[in-house]
C-alpha atoms as a PDB file:
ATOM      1  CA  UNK A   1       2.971  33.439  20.260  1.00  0.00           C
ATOM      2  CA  UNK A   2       2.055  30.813  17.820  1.00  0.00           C
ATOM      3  CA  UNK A   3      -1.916  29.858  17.661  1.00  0.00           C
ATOM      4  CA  UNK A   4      -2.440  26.234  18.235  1.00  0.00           C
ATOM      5  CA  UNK A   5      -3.777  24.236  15.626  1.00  0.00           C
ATOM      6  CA  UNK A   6      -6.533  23.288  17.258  1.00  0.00           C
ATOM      7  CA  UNK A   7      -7.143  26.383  19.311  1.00  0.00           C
ATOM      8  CA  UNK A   8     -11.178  24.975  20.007  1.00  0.00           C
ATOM      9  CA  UNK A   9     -12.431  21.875  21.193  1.00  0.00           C
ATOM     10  CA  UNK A  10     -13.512  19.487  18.324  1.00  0.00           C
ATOM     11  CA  UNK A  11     -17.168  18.225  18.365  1.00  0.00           C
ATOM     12  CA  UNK A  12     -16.844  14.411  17.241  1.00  0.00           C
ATOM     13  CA  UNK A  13     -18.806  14.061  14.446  1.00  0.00           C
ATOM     14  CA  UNK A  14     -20.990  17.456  14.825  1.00  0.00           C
ATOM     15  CA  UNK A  15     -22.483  18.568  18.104  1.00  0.00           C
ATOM     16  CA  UNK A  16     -24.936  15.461  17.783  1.00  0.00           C
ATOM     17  CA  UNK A  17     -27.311  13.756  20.188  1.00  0.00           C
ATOM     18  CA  UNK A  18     -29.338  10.969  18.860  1.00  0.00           C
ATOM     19  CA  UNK A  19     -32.213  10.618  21.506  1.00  0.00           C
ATOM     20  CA  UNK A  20     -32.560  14.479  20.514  1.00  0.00           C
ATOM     21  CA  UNK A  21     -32.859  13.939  17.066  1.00  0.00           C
ATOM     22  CA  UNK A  22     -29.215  15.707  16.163  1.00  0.00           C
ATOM     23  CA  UNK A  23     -27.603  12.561  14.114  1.00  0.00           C
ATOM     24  CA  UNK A  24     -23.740  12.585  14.031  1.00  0.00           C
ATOM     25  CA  UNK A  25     -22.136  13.662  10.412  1.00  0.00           C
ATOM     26  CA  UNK A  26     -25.092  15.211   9.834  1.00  0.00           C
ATOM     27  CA  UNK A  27     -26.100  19.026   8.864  1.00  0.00           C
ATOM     28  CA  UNK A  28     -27.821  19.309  12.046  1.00  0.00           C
ATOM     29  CA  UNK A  29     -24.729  18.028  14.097  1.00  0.00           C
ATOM     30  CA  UNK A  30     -22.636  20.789  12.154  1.00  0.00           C
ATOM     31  CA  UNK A  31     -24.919  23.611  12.696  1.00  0.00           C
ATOM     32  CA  UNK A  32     -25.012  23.089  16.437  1.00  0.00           C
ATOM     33  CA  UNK A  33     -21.089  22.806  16.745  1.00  0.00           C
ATOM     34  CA  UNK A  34     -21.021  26.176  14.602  1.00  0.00           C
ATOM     35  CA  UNK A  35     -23.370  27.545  16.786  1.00  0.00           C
ATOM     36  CA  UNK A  36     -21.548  26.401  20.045  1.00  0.00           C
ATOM     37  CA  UNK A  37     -18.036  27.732  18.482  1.00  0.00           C
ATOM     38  CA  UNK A  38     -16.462  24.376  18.335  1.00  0.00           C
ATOM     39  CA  UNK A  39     -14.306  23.189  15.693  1.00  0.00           C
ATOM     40  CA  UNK A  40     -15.704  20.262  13.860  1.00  0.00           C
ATOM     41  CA  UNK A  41     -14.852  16.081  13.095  1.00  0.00           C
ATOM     42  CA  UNK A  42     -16.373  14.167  10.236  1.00  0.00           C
ATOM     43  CA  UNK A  43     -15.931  11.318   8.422  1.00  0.00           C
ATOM     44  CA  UNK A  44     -15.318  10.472   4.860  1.00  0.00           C
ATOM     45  CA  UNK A  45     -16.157   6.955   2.769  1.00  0.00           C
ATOM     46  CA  UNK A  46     -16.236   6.258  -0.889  1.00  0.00           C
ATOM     47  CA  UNK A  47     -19.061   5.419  -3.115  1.00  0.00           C
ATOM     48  CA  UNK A  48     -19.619   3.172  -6.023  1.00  0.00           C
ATOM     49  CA  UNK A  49     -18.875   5.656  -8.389  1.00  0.00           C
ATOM     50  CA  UNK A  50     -16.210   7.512  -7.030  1.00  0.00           C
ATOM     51  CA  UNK A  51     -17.634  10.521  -4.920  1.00  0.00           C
ATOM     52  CA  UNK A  52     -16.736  11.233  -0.978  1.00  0.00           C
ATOM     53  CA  UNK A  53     -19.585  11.251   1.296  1.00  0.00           C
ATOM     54  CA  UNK A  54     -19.972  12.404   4.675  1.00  0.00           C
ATOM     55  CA  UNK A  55     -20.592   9.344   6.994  1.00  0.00           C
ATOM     56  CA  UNK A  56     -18.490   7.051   9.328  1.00  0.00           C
ATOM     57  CA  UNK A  57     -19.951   3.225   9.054  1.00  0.00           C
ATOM     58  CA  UNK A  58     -18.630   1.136   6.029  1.00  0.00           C
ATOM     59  CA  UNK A  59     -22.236  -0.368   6.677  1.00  0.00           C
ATOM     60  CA  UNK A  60     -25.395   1.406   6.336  1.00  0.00           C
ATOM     61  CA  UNK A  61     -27.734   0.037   9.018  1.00  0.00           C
ATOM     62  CA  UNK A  62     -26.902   1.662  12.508  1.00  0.00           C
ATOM     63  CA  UNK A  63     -27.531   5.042  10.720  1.00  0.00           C
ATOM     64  CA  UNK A  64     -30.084   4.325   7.974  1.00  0.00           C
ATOM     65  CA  UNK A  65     -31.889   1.183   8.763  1.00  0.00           C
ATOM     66  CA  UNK A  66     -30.512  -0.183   5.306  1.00  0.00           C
ATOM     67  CA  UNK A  67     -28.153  -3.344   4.860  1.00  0.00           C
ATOM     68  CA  UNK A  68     -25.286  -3.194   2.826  1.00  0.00           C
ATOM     69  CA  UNK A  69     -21.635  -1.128   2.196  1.00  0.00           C
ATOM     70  CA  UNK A  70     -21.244   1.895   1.600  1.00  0.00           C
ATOM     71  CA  UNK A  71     -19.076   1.508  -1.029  1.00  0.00           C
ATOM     72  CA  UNK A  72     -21.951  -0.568  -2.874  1.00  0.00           C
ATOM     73  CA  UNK A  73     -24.068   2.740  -3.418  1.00  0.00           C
ATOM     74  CA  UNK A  74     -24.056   5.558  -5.536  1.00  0.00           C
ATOM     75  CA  UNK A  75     -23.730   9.090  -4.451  1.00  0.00           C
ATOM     76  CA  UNK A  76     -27.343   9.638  -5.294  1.00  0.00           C
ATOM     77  CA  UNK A  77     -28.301   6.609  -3.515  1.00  0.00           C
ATOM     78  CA  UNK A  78     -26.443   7.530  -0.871  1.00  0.00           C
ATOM     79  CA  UNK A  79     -27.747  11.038  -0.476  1.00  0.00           C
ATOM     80  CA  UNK A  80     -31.403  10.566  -0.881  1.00  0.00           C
ATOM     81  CA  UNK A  81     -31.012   7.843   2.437  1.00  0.00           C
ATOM     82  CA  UNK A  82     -32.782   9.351   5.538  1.00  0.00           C
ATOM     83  CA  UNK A  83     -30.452   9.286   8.502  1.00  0.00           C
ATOM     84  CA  UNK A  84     -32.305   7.133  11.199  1.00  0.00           C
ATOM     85  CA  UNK A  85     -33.594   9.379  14.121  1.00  0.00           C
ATOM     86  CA  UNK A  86     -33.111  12.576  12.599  1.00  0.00           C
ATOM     87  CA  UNK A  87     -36.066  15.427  13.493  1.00  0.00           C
ATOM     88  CA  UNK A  88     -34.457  17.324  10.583  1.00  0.00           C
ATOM     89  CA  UNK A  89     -34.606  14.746   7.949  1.00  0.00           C
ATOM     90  CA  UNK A  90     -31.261  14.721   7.191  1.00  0.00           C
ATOM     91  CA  UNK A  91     -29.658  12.777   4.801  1.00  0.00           C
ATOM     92  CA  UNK A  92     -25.917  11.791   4.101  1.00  0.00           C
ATOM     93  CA  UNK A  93     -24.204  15.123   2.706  1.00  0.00           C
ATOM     94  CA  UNK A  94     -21.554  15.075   0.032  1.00  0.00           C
ATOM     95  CA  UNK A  95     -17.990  16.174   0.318  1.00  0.00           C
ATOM     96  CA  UNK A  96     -18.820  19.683  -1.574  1.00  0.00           C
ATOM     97  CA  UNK A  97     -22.228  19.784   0.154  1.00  0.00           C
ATOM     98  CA  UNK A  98     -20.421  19.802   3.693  1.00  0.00           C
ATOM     99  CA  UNK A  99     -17.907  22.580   2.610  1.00  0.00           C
ATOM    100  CA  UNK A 100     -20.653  24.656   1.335  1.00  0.00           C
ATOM    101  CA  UNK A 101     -22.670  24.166   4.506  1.00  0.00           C
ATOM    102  CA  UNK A 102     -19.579  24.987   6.976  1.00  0.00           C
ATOM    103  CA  UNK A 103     -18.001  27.720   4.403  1.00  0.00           C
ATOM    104  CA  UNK A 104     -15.149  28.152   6.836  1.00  0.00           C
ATOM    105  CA  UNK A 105     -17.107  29.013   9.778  1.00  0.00           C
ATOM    106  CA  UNK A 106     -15.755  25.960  11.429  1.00  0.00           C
ATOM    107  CA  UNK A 107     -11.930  24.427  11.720  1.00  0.00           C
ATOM    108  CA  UNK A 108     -12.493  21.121  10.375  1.00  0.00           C
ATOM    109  CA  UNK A 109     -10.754  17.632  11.278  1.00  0.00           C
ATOM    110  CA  UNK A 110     -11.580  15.270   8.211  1.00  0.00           C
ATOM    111  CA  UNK A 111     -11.183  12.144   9.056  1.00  0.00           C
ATOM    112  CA  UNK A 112     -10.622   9.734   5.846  1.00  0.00           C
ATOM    113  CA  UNK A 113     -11.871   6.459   6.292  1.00  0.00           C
ATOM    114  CA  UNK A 114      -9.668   2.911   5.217  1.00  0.00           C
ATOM    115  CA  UNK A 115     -10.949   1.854   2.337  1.00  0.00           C
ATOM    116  CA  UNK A 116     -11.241  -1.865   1.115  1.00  0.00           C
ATOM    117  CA  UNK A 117      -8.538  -1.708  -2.367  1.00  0.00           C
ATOM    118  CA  UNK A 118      -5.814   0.276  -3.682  1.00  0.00           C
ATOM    119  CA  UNK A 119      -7.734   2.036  -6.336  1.00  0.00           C
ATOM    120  CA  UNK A 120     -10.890   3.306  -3.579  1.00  0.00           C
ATOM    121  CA  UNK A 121      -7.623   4.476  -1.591  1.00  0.00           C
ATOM    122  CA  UNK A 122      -6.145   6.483  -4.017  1.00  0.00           C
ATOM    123  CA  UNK A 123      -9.969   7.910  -5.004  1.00  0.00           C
ATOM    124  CA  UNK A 124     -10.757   9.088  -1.800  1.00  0.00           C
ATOM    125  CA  UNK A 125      -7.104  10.869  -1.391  1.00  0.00           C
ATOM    126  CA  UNK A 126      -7.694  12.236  -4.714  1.00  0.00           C
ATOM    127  CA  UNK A 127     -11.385  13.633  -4.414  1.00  0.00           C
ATOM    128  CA  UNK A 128     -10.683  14.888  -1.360  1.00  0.00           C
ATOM    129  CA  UNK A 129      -7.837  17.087  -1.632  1.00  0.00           C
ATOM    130  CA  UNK A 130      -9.253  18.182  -5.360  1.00  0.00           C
ATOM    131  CA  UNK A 131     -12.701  19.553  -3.594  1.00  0.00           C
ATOM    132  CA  UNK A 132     -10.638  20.941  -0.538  1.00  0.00           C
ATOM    133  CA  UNK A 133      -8.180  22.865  -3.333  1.00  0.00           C
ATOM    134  CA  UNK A 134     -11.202  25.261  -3.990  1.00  0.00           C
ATOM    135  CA  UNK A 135     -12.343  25.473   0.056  1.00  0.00           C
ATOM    136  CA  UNK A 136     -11.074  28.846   1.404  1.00  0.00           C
ATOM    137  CA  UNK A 137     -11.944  27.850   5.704  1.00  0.00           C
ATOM    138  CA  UNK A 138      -9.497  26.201   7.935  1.00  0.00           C
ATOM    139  CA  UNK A 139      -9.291  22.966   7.217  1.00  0.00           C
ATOM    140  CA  UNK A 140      -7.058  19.456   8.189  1.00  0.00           C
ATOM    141  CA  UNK A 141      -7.420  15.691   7.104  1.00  0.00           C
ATOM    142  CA  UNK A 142      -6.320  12.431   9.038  1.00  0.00           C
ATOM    143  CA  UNK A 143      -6.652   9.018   9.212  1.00  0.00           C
ATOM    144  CA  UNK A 144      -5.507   5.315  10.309  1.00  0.00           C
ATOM    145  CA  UNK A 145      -4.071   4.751   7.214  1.00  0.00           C
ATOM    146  CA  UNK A 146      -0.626   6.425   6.747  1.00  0.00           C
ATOM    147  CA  UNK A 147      -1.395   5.759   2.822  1.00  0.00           C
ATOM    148  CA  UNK A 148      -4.224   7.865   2.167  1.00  0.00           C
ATOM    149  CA  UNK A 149      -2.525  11.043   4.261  1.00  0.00           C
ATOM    150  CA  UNK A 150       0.278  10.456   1.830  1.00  0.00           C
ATOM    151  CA  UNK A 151      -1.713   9.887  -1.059  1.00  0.00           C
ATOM    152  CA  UNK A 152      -3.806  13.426  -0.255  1.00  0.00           C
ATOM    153  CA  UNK A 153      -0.078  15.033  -0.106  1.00  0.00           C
ATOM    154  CA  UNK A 154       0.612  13.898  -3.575  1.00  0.00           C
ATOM    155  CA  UNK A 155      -2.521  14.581  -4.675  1.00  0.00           C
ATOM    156  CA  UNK A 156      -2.043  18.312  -3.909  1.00  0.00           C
ATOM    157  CA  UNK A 157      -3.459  18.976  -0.574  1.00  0.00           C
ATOM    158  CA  UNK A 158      -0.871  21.133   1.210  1.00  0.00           C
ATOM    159  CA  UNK A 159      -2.538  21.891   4.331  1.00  0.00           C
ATOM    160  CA  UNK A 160      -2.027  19.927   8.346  1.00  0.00           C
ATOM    161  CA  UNK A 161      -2.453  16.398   8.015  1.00  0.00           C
ATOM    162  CA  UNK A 162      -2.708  14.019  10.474  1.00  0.00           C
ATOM    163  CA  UNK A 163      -2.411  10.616  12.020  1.00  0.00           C
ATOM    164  CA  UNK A 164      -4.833   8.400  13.947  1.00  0.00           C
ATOM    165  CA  UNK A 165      -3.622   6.050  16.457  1.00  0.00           C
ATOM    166  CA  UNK A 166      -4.362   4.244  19.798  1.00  0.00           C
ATOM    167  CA  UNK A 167      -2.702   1.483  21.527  1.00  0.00           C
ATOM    168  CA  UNK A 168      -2.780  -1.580  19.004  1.00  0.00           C
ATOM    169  CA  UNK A 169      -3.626  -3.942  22.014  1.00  0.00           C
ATOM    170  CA  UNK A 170      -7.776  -4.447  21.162  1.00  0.00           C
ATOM    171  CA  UNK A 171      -9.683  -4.768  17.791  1.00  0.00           C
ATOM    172  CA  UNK A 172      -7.494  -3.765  14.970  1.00  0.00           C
ATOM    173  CA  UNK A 173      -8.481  -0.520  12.678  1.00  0.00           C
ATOM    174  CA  UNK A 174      -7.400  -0.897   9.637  1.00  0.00           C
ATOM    175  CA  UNK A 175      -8.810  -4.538   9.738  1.00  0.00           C
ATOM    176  CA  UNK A 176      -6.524  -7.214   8.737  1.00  0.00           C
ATOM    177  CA  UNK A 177      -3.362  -5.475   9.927  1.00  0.00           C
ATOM    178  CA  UNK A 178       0.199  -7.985  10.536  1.00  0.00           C
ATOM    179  CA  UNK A 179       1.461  -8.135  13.802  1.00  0.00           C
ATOM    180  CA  UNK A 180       4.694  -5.987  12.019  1.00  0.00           C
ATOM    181  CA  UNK A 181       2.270  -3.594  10.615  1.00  0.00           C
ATOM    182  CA  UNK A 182       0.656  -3.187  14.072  1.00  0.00           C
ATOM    183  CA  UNK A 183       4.224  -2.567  15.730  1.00  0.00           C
ATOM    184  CA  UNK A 184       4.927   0.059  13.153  1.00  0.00           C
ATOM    185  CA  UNK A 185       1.483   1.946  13.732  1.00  0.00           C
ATOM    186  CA  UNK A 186       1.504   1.677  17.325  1.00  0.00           C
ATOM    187  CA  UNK A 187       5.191   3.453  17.168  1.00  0.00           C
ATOM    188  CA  UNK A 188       4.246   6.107  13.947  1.00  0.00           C
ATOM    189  CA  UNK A 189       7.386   4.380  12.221  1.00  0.00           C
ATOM    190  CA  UNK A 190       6.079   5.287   8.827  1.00  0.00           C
ATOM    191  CA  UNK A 191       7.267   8.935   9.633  1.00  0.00           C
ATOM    192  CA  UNK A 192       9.637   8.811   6.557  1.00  0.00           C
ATOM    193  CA  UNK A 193       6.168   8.541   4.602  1.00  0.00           C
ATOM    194  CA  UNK A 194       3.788  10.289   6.054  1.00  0.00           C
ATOM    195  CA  UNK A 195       5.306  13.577   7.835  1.00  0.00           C
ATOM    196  CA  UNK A 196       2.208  13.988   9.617  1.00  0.00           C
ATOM    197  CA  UNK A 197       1.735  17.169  11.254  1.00  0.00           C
ATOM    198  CA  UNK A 198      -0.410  15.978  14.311  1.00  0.00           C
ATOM    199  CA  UNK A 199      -1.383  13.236  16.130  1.00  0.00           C
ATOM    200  CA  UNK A 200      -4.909  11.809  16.919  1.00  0.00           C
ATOM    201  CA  UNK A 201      -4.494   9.820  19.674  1.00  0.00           C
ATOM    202  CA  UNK A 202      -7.249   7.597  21.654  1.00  0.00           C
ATOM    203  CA  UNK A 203      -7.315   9.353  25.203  1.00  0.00           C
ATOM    204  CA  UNK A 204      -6.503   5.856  26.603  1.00  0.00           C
ATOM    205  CA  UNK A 205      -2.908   5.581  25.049  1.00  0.00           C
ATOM    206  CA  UNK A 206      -1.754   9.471  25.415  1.00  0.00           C
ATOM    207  CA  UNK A 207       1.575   8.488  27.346  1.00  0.00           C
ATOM    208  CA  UNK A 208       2.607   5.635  24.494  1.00  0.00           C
ATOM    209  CA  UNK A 209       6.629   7.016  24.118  1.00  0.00           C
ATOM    210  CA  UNK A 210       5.691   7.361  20.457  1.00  0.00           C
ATOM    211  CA  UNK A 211       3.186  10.277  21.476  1.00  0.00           C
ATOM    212  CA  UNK A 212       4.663  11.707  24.293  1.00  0.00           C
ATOM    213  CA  UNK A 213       8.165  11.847  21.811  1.00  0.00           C
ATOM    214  CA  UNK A 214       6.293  13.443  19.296  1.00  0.00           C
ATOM    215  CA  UNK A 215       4.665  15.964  21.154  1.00  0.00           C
ATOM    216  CA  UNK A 216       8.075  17.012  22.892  1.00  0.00           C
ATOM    217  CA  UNK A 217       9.411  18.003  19.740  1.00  0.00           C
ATOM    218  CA  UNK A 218       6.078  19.980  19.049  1.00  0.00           C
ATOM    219  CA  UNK A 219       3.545  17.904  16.609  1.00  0.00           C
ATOM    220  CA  UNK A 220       0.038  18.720  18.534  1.00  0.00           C
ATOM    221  CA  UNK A 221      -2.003  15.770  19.840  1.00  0.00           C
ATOM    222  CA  UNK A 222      -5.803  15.922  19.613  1.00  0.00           C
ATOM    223  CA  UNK A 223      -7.642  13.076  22.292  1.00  0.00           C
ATOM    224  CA  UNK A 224     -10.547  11.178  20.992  1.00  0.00           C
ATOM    225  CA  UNK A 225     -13.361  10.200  22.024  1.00  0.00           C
ATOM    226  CA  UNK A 226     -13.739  12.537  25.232  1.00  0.00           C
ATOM    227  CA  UNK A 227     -17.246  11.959  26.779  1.00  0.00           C
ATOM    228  CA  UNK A 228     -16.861  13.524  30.292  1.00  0.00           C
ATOM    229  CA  UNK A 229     -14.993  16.806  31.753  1.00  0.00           C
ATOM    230  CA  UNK A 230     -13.162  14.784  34.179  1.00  0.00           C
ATOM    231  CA  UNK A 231     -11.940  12.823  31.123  1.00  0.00           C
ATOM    232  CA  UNK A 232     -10.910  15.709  29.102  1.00  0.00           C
ATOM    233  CA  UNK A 233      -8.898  17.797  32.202  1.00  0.00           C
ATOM    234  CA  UNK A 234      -7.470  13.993  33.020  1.00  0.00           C
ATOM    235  CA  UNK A 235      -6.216  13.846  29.090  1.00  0.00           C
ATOM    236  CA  UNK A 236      -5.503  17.663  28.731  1.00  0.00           C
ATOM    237  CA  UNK A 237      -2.379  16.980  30.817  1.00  0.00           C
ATOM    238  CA  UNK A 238      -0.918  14.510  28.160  1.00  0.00           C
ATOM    239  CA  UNK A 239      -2.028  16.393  24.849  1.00  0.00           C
ATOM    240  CA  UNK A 240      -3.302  19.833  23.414  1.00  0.00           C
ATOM    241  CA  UNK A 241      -7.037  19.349  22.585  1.00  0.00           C
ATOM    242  CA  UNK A 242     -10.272  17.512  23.140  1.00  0.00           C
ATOM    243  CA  UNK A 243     -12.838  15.394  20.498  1.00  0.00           C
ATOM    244  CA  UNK A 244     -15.525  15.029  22.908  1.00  0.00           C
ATOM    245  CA  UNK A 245     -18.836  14.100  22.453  1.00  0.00           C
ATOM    246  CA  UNK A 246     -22.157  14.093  25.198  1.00  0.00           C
ATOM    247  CA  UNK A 247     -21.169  16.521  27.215  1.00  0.00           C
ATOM    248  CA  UNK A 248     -20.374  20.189  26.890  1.00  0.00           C
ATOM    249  CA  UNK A 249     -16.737  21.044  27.236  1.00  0.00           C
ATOM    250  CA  UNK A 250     -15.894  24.177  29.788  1.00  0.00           C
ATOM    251  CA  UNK A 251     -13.670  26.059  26.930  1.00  0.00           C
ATOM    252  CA  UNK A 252     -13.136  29.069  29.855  1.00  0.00           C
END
């Protein structure tokens, strides 16, 4: 029998809890999914000078208490922020950082954020899949943008790579998306491009036929954001894991 890709529920963003002082996409949030045996989520943005850092906002206040982008700082800047709330003091890791601190005790599910231009696109691809060429521990990417999981195939990353995707009917992500581009997410038309190997799928829009079509013919479908068991045995039925956060997942 084949193992599943995702044979362990996936802690969104780390194993965090805020009121607790655990901040998500932080080293604390990672050590406690390690800890509880759960695979792990994270994000990815771009800085000023060309460097991936671990950390979901484009903007820096809900999580540092600073204004301003993301892509306006430097990686030093960047990691020498305190993350709001944390009892640990932690700060915003680095790409290499993170994959030094989870040295494949963890599967991971990097998710690669949409960036604002061409060139910060084809960076991030880039300096991802060149740090994750040297990282020996399970690892996959995804994102919203079928561009940058093509652009990290090109740039020489050879392992699972996979989609995003949700329903298309609320708040657009990527921002600024045409009605025909919306159409073609909602229905992964850009198959021809991307090849994706899974699906990440908002629990809410698990039975779209582009999912349900996809999974018959075997991609695996990972449901995001799962924040309650009754949620996560309701969404189990339409795909093959969990991203879950608040609430510990019976695994059994």
């Amino acid at each position: 029998m084949t193992e599943p890709l995702f044979p362990r529920p996936v802690a969104h963003r780390g194993l965090h809890d805020r009121g607790k002082g655990v901040v998500e996409n932080s080293a604390s949030a990672f050590a406690a999914a390690i800890e509880g045996k759960f695979a792990i989520e994270c994000d990815l943005q771009l800085t000023r000078d060309g460097h991936a850092v671990v950390f979901h906002d484009d903007t820096l206040e809900r999580l540092t208490g600073e204004a301003g982008f993301v892509r306006d700082k430097s990686i030093d800047e960047m990691t020498d922020l305190p993350l709001l709330d944390s009892k640990a003091g932690d700060r915003p890791q680095t790409l290499d950082a993170f994959l030094d601190q989870i040295a494949g005790r963890a599967l991971l599910q990097i998710e690669l954020k949409h960036q604002s231009t061409p060139e910060a696109t084809q960076r991030l691809a880039k300096v991802t899949a060149d740090a994750l060429a040297n990282y020996a521990g399970p690892v996959t990417i995804e994102s919203f943008d079928p561009h940058l999981i093509t652009l990290a195939r090109e740039s020489g990353f050879s392992g699972p790579r996979g989609i995003i995707t949700y329903d298309y009917e609320s708040a657009d992500y990527p921002p600024g998306i045409t009605e025909d581009e919306r159409y073609i997410l909602k229905h992964l038309l850009h198959w021809h491009e991307t090849q994706f190997d899974f699906i990440s799928c908002a629990h809410n829009a698990l039975t779209l036929p582009a999912i349900t079509f996809w999974r018959a013919l075997g991609k695996p479908v990972t449901a995001w954001t799962i924040r309650s068991q009754a949620d996560a045995d309701k969404a189990l039925l339409h795909c093959d894991q969990i991203v879950f956060e608040g609430f510990d997942p019976i695994t059994a």
